[in-house]
Protein backbone atom coordinates (compact mmCIF):
# COMPACT_ATOMS: atom_id res chain seq x y z
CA UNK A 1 0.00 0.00 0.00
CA UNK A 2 1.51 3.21 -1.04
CA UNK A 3 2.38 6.22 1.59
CA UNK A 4 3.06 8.47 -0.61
CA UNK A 5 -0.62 10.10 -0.61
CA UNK A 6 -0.57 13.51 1.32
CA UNK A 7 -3.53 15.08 2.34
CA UNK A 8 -4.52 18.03 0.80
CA UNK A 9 -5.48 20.55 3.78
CA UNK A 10 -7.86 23.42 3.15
CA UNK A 11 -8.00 25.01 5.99
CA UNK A 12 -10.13 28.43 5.46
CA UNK A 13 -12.48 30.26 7.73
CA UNK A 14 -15.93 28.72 7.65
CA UNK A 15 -18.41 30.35 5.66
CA UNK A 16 -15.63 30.57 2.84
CA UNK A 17 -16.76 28.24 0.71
CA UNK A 18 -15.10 25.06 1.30
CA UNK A 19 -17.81 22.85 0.59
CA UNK A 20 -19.25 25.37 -2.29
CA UNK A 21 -15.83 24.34 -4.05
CA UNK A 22 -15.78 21.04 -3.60
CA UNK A 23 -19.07 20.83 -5.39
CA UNK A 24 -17.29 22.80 -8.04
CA UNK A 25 -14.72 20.35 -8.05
CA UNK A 26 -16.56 17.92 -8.62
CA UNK A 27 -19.10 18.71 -11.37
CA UNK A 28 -15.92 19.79 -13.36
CA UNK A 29 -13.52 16.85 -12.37
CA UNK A 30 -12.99 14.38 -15.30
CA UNK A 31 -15.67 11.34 -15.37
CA UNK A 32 -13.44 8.67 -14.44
CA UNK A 33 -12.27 10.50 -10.89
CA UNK A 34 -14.68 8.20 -8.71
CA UNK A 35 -15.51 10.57 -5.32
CA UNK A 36 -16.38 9.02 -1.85
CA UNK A 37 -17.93 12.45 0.22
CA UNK A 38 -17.81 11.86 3.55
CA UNK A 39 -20.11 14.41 6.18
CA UNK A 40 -20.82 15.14 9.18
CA UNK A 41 -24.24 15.70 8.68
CA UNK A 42 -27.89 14.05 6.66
CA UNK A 43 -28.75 17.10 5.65
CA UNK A 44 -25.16 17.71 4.08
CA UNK A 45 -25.53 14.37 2.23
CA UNK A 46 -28.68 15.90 0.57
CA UNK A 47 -26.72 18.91 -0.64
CA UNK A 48 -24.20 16.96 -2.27
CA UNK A 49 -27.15 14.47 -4.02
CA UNK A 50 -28.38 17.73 -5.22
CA UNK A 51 -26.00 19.81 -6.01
CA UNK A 52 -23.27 18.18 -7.72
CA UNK A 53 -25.71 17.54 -11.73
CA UNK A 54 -22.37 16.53 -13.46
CA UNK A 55 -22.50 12.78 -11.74
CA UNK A 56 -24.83 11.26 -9.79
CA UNK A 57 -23.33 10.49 -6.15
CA UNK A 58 -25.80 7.22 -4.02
CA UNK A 59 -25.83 7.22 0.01
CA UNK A 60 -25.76 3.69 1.21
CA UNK A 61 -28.71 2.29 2.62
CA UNK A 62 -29.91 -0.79 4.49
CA UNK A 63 -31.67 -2.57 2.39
CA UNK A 64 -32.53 -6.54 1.53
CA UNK A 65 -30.68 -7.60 4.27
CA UNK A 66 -27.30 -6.34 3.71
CA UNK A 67 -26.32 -3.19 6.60
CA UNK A 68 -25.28 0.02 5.21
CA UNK A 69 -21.06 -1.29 5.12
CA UNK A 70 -22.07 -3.84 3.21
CA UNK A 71 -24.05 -1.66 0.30
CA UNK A 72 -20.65 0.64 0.90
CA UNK A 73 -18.46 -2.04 -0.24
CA UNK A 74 -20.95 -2.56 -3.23
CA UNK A 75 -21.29 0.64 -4.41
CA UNK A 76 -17.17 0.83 -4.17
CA UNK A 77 -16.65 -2.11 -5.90
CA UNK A 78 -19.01 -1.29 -8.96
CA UNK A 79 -17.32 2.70 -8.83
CA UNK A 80 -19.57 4.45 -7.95
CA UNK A 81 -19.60 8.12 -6.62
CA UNK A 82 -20.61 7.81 -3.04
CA UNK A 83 -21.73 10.45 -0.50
CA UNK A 84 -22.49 9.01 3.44
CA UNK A 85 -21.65 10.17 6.74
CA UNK A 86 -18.52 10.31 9.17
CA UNK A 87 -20.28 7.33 11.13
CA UNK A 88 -20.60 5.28 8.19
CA UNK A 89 -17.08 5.94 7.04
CA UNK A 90 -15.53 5.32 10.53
CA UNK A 91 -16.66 1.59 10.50
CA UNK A 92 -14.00 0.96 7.57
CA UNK A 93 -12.12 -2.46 7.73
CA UNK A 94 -9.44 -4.22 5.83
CA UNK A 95 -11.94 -5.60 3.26
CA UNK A 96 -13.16 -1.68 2.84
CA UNK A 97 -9.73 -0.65 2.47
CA UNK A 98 -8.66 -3.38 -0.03
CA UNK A 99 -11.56 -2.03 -2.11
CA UNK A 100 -10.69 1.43 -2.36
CA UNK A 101 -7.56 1.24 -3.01
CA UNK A 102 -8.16 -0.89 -6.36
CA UNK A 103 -10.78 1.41 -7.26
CA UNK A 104 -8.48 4.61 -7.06
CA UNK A 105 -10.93 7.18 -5.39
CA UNK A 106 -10.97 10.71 -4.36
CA UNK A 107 -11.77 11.07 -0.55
CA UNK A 108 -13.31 14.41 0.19
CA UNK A 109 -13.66 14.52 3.93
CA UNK A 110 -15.90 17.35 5.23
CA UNK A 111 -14.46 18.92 8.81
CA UNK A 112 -12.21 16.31 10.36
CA UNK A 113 -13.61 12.89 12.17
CA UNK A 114 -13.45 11.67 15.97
CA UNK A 115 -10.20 9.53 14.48
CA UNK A 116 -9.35 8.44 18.16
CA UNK A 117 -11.75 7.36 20.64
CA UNK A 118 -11.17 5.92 24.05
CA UNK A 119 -12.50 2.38 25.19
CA UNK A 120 -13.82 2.67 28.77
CA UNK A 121 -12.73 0.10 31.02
CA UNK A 122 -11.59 -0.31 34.39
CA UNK A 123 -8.24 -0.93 34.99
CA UNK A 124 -9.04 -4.02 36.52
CA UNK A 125 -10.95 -5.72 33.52
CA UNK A 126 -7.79 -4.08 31.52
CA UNK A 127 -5.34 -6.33 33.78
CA UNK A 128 -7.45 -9.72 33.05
CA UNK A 129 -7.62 -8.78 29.65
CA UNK A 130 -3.68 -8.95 29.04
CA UNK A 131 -3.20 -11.77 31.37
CA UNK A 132 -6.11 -14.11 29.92
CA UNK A 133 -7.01 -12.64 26.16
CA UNK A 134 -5.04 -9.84 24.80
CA UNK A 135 -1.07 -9.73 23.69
CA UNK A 136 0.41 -6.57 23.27
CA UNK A 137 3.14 -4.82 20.67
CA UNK A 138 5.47 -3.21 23.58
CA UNK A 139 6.72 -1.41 20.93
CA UNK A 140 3.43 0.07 19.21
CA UNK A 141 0.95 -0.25 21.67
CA UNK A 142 -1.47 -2.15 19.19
CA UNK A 143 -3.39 -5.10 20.33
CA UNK A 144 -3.92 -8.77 19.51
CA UNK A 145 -7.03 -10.84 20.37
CA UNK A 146 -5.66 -14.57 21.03
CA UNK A 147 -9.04 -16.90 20.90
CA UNK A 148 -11.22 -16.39 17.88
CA UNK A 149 -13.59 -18.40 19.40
CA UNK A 150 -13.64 -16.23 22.18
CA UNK A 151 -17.83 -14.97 22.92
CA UNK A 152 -17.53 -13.62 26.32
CA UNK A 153 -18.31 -9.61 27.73
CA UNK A 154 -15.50 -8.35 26.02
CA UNK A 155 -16.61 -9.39 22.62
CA UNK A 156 -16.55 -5.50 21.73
CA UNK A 157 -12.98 -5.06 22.50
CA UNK A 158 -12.25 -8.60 20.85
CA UNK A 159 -13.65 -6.97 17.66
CA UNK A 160 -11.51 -3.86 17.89
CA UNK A 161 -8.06 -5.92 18.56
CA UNK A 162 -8.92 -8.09 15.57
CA UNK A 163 -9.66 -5.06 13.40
CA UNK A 164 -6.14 -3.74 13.97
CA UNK A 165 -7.19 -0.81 15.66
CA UNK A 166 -6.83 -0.97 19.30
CA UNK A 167 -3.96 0.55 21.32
CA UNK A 168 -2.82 -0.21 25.14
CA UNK A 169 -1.38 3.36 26.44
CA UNK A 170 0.66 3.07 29.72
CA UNK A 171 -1.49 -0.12 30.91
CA UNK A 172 -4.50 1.86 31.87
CA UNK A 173 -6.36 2.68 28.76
CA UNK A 174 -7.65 1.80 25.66
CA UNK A 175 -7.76 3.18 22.59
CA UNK A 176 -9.73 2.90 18.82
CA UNK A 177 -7.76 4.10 16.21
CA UNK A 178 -9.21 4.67 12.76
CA UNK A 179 -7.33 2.76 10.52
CA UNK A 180 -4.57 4.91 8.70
CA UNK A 181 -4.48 2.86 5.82
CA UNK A 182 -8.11 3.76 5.10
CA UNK A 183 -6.65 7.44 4.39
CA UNK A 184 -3.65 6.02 2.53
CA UNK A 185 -5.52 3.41 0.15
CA UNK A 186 -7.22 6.83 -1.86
CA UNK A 187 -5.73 8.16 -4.45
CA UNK A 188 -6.24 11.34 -3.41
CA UNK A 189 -7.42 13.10 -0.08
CA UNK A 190 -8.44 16.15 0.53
CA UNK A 191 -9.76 17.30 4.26
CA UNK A 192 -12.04 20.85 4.73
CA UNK A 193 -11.98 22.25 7.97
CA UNK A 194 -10.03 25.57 9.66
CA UNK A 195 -7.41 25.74 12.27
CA UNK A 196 -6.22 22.17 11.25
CA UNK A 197 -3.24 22.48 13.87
CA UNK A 198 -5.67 22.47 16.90
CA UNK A 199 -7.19 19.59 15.56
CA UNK A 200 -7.14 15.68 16.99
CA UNK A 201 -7.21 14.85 13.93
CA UNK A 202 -3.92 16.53 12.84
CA UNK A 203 -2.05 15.04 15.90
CA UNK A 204 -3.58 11.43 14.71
CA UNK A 205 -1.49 11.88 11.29
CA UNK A 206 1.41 13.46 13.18
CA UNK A 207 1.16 9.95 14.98
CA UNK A 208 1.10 7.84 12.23
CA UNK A 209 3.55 9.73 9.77
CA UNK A 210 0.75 10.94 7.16
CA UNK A 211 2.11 13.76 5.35
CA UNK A 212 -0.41 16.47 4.47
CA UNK A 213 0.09 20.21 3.43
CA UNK A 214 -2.46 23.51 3.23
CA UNK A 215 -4.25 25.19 1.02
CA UNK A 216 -6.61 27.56 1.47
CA UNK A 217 -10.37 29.23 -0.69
CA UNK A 218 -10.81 32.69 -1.67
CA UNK A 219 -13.96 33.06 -3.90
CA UNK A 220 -13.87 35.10 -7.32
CA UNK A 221 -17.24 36.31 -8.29
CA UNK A 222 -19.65 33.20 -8.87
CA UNK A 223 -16.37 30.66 -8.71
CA UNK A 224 -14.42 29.12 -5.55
CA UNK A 225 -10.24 28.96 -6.45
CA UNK A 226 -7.58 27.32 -4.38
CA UNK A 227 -4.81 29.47 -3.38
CA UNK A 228 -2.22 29.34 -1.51
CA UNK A 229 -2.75 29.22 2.43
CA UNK A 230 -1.99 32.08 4.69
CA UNK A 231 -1.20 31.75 8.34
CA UNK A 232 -3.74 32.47 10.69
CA UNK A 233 -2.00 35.26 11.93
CA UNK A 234 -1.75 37.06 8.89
CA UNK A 235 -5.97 36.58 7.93
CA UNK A 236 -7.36 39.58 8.02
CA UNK A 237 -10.27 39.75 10.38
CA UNK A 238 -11.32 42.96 10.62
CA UNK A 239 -14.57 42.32 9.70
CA UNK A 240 -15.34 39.58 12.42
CA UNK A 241 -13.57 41.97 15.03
CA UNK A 242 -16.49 44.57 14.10
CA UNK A 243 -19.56 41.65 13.69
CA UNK A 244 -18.57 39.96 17.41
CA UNK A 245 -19.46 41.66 20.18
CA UNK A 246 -17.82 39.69 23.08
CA UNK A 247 -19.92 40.76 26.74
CA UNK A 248 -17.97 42.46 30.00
CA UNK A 249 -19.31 42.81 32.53
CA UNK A 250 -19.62 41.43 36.20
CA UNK A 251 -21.57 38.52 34.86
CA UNK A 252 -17.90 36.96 34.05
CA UNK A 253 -17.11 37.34 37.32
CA UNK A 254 -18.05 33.55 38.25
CA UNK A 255 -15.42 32.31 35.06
CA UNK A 256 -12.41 34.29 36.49
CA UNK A 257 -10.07 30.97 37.63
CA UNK A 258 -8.52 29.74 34.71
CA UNK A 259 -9.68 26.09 34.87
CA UNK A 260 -13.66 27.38 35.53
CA UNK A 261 -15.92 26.26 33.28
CA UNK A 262 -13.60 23.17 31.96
CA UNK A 263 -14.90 19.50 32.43
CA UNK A 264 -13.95 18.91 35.51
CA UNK A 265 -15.38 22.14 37.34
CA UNK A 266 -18.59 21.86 35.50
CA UNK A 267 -19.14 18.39 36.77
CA UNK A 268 -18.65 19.15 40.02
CA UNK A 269 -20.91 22.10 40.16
CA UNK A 270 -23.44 20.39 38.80
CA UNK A 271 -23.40 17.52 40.62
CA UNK A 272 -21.77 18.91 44.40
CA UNK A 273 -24.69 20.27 46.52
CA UNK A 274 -22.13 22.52 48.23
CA UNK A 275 -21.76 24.49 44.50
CA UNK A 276 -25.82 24.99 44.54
CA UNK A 277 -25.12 29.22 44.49
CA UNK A 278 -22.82 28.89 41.68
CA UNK A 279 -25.11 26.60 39.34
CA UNK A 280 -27.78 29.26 40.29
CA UNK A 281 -25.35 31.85 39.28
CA UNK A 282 -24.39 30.37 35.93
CA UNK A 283 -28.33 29.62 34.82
CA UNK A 284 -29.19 32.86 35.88
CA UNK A 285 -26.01 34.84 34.37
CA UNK A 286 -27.53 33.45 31.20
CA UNK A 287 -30.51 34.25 31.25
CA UNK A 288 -29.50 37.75 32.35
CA UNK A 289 -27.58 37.94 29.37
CA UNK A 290 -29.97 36.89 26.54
CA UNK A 291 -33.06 38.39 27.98
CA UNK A 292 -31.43 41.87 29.18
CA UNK A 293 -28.39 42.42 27.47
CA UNK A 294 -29.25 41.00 24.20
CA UNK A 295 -33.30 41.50 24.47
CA UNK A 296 -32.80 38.44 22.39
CA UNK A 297 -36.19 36.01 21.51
CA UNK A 298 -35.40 32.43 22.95
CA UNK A 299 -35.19 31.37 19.23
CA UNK A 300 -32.61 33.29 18.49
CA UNK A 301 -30.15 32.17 21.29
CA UNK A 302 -27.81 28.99 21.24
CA UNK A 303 -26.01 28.16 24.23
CA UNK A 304 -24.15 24.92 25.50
CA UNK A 305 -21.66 23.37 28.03
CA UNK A 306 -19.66 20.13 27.78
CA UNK A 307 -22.33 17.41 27.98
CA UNK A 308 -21.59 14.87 31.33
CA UNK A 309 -22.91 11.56 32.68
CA UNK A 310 -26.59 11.13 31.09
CA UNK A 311 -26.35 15.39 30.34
CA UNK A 312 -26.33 16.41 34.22
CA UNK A 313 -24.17 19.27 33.22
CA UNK A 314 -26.48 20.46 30.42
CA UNK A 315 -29.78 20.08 32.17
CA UNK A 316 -28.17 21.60 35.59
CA UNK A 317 -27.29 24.52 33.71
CA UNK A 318 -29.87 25.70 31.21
CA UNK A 319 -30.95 28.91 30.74
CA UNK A 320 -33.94 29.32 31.92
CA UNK A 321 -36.73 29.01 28.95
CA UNK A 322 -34.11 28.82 26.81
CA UNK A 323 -33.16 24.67 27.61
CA UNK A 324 -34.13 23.74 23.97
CA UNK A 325 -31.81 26.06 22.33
CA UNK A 326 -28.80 23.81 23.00
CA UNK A 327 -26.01 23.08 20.69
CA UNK A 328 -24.07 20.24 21.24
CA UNK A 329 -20.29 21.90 22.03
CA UNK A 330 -18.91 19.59 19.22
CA UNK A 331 -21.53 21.27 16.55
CA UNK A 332 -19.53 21.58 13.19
CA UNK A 333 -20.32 21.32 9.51
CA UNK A 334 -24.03 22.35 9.94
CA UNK A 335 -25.91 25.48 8.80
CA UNK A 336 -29.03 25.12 10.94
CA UNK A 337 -28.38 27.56 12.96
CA UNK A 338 -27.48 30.41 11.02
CA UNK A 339 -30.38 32.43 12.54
CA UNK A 340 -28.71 32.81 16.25
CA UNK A 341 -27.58 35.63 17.16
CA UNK A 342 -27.10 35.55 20.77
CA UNK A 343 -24.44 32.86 21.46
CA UNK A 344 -24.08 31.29 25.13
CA UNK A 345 -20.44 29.53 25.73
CA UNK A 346 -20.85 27.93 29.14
CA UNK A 347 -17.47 26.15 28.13
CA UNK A 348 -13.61 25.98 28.86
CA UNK A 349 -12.20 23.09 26.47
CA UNK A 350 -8.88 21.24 26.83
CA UNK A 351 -8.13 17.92 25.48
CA UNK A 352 -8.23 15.24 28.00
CA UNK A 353 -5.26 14.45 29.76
CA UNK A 354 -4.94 10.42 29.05
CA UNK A 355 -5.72 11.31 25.31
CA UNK A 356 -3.22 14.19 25.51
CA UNK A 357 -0.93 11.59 26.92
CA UNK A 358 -1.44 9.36 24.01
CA UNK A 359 -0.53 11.38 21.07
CA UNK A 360 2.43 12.92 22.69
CA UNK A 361 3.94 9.51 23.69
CA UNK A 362 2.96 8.38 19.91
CA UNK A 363 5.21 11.73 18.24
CA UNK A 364 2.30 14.42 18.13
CA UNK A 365 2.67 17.62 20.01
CA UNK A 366 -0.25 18.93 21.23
CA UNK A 367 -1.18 22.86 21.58
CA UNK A 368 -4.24 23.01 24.51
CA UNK A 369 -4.71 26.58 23.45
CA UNK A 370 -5.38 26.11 19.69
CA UNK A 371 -7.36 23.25 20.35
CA UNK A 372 -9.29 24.69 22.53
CA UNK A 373 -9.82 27.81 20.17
CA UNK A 374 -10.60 25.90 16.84
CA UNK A 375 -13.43 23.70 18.84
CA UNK A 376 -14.88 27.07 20.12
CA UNK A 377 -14.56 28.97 16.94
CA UNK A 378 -16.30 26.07 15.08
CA UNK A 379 -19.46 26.28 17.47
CA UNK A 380 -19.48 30.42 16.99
CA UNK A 381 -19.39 29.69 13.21
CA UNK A 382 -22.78 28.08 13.20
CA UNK A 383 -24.41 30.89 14.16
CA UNK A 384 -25.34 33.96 11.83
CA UNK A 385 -21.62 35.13 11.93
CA UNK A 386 -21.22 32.89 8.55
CA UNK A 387 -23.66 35.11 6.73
CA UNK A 388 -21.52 38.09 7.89
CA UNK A 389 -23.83 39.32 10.37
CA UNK A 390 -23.29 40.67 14.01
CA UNK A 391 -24.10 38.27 16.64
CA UNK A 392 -23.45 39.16 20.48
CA UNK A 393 -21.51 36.21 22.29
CA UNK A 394 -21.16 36.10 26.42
CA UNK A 395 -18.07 33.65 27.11
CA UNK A 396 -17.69 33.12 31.02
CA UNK A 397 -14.49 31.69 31.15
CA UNK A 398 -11.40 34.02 31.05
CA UNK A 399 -9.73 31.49 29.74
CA UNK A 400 -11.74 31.12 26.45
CA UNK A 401 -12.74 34.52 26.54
CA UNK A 402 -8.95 35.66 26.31
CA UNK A 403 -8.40 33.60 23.14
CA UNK A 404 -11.23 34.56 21.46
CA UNK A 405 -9.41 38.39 21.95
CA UNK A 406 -6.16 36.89 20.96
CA UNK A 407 -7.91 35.41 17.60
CA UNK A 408 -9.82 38.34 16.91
CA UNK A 409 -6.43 40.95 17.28
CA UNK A 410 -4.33 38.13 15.05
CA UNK A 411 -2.34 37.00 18.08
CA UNK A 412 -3.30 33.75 17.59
């Protein structure tokens, strides 16, 4: 299998155009490039049914007793242009793999995928598993399964070791990779997203030595062109400094400490009766903010935390009548909610420490700060910001509020 494939980076501000040129792309791309679209999003999938007229692309389906991988594998193996989802595509196995490489296609992935997901498991149950079932590669960390007859309660993790894709890290976790050779079996591979260096997904190629360079969009009337990429730094951003309004005043007081509002905190005032004041604070800080300071209708807010144990976190700290308007944290790749205007970030991210771990020990270097900025700035981008218009954002945490400054000044 070759690795000489690099991935093609374009890494622009959403709202660009990324996905308005790859549809360009590919009504204009010769008839015998075969495409495999991968989304985040249904309602993406439709787009790309639609909107590419110069080929038609099928979604796989369940159908006649076959799942949806196995009508995947089909519609590969007869060539056809394929459009499906990042769920879909992250079941890929060997067989997949072996398909698409002898069919030469074009992967265009839209926004980057969960490409590393941890196995949860107590450290017990990961003890009997390498003294009864599992060997491991002291040198790579991947996993082998040692009875294929094996139909016990850890059939799940059986399934992963056999696949290839499971990693030991320091004897107390687990870990799915996607399988790298998926990305290296297409001919070509091209990835549409912003701030790729924060990204889990660049560390996973950092870890696995997949080369990949940037370009970036800039539209020209009616078309989309690929130029060359420009540092963050250097974008110019004067616009967005004048259409987001970032809110001071002493409702940031409870987001002063520079770990508030992270994962940890938020569990624990959610959950610890002795934080009951503070989770009062927080919901009513909120609501404060969208119903005072932004005289904002509920359906024009979107708001959102990290999402804990069965969503404590998100129900213990809604908004009041504004609880439906949440938006998962993780919300990329999706325009339906380019209407809000009055944007709620009861957030502080940072990558979790074990994964963190994991792609250091494995080569990647991790930056906590642009991570933590491109997962924010993805969430702000679904709101009416993308259609260039103002939108009024309140941002708790100093942390995440100072980065958002940084970004907006071209400091970061």
């Amino acid at each position: 299998m070759s690795n000489k494939m690099k991935v093609k980076v374009i890494d622009s501000k959403m709202g660009t155009g990324k996905t308005s040129w790859a549809i360009q792309y590919m009504n204009e791309a010769d008839t015998s490039e075969k495409f495999i679209f991968i989304t985040p999003f249904l309602n993406e999938v439709d787009r790309i049914k639609t909107s590419v007229t110069g080929r038609e692309f099928i979604q796989p389906e369940s159908f006649k007793g076959k799942n949806k991988k196995q009508h995947l594998k089909k519609l590969i193996a007869e060539g056809k242009d394929i459009v499906s989802t990042h769920a879909l595509f992250k079941k890929a196995d060997e067989a997949l793999v072996e398909l698409i490489e002898m069919e030469g296609y074009t992967l265009i992935l839209d926004e980057v995928m969960n490409v590393i997901e941890q196995e949860h498991i107590s450290k017990d149950d990961l003890t009997m598993l390498r003294e009864y079932y599992m060997d491991i590669d002291e040198e790579t960390g991947f996993c082998t399964w040692r009875d294929s007859n094996y139909e016990g309660r850890f059939l799940n993790i059986k399934r992963l070791a056999e696949s290839g894709n499971l990693m030991v890290h320091n004897n107390t976790a687990l870990y799915w990779t996607f399988p790298v050779e998926a990305f290296r079996a297409f001919h070509q591979v091209i990835c549409l997203t912003y701030m790729f260096d924060g990204q889990l997904q660049k560390y996973y190629y950092d870890m696995f030595n997949v080369e990949y360079f940037y370009k970036a969009i800039r539209r020209e009337g009616d078309r989309f062109k690929l130029v060359n990429y420009v540092n963050h730094e250097q974008e110019d951003r004067d616009q967005l400094r004048e259409l987001i309004n970032i809110h001071y005043s002493k409702l940031n007081d409870v987001g002063k400490n520079q770990f508030a509002f992270s994962s940890t905190r938020l569990e624990k005032w959610s959950t610890n009766k002795e934080y009951e004041q503070t989770k009062k604070k927080i919901k009513n800080n909120a609501y404060n903010f969208y119903r005072n300071k932004c005289q904002a209708p509920t359906e024009g807010v979107m708001w959102t935390t990290i999402k804990g144990d069965k969503d404590k976190i998100k129900n213990a700290l809604a908004p009041a009548k504004a609880k439906k308007q949440f938006v998962e944290v993780t919300a990329r790749a999706t325009n339906d909610y380019r209407h809000k205007f009055c944007c709620i970030y009861l957030a502080n991210r940072f990558m979790n420490p074990m994964l963190k771990s994991f792609v250091e020990d494995k080569g990647a270097e991790v930056d906590q700060d642009k991570f933590a900025l491109s997962e924010m700035l993805q969430w702000l981008f679904r709101s009416r910001i993308r259609e260039n218009q103002p939108i009024d954002v309140y941002i708790p945490s100093s942390r995440m509020r100072k980065l958002l400054e940084m970004y907006l000044n071209n400091e970061m």
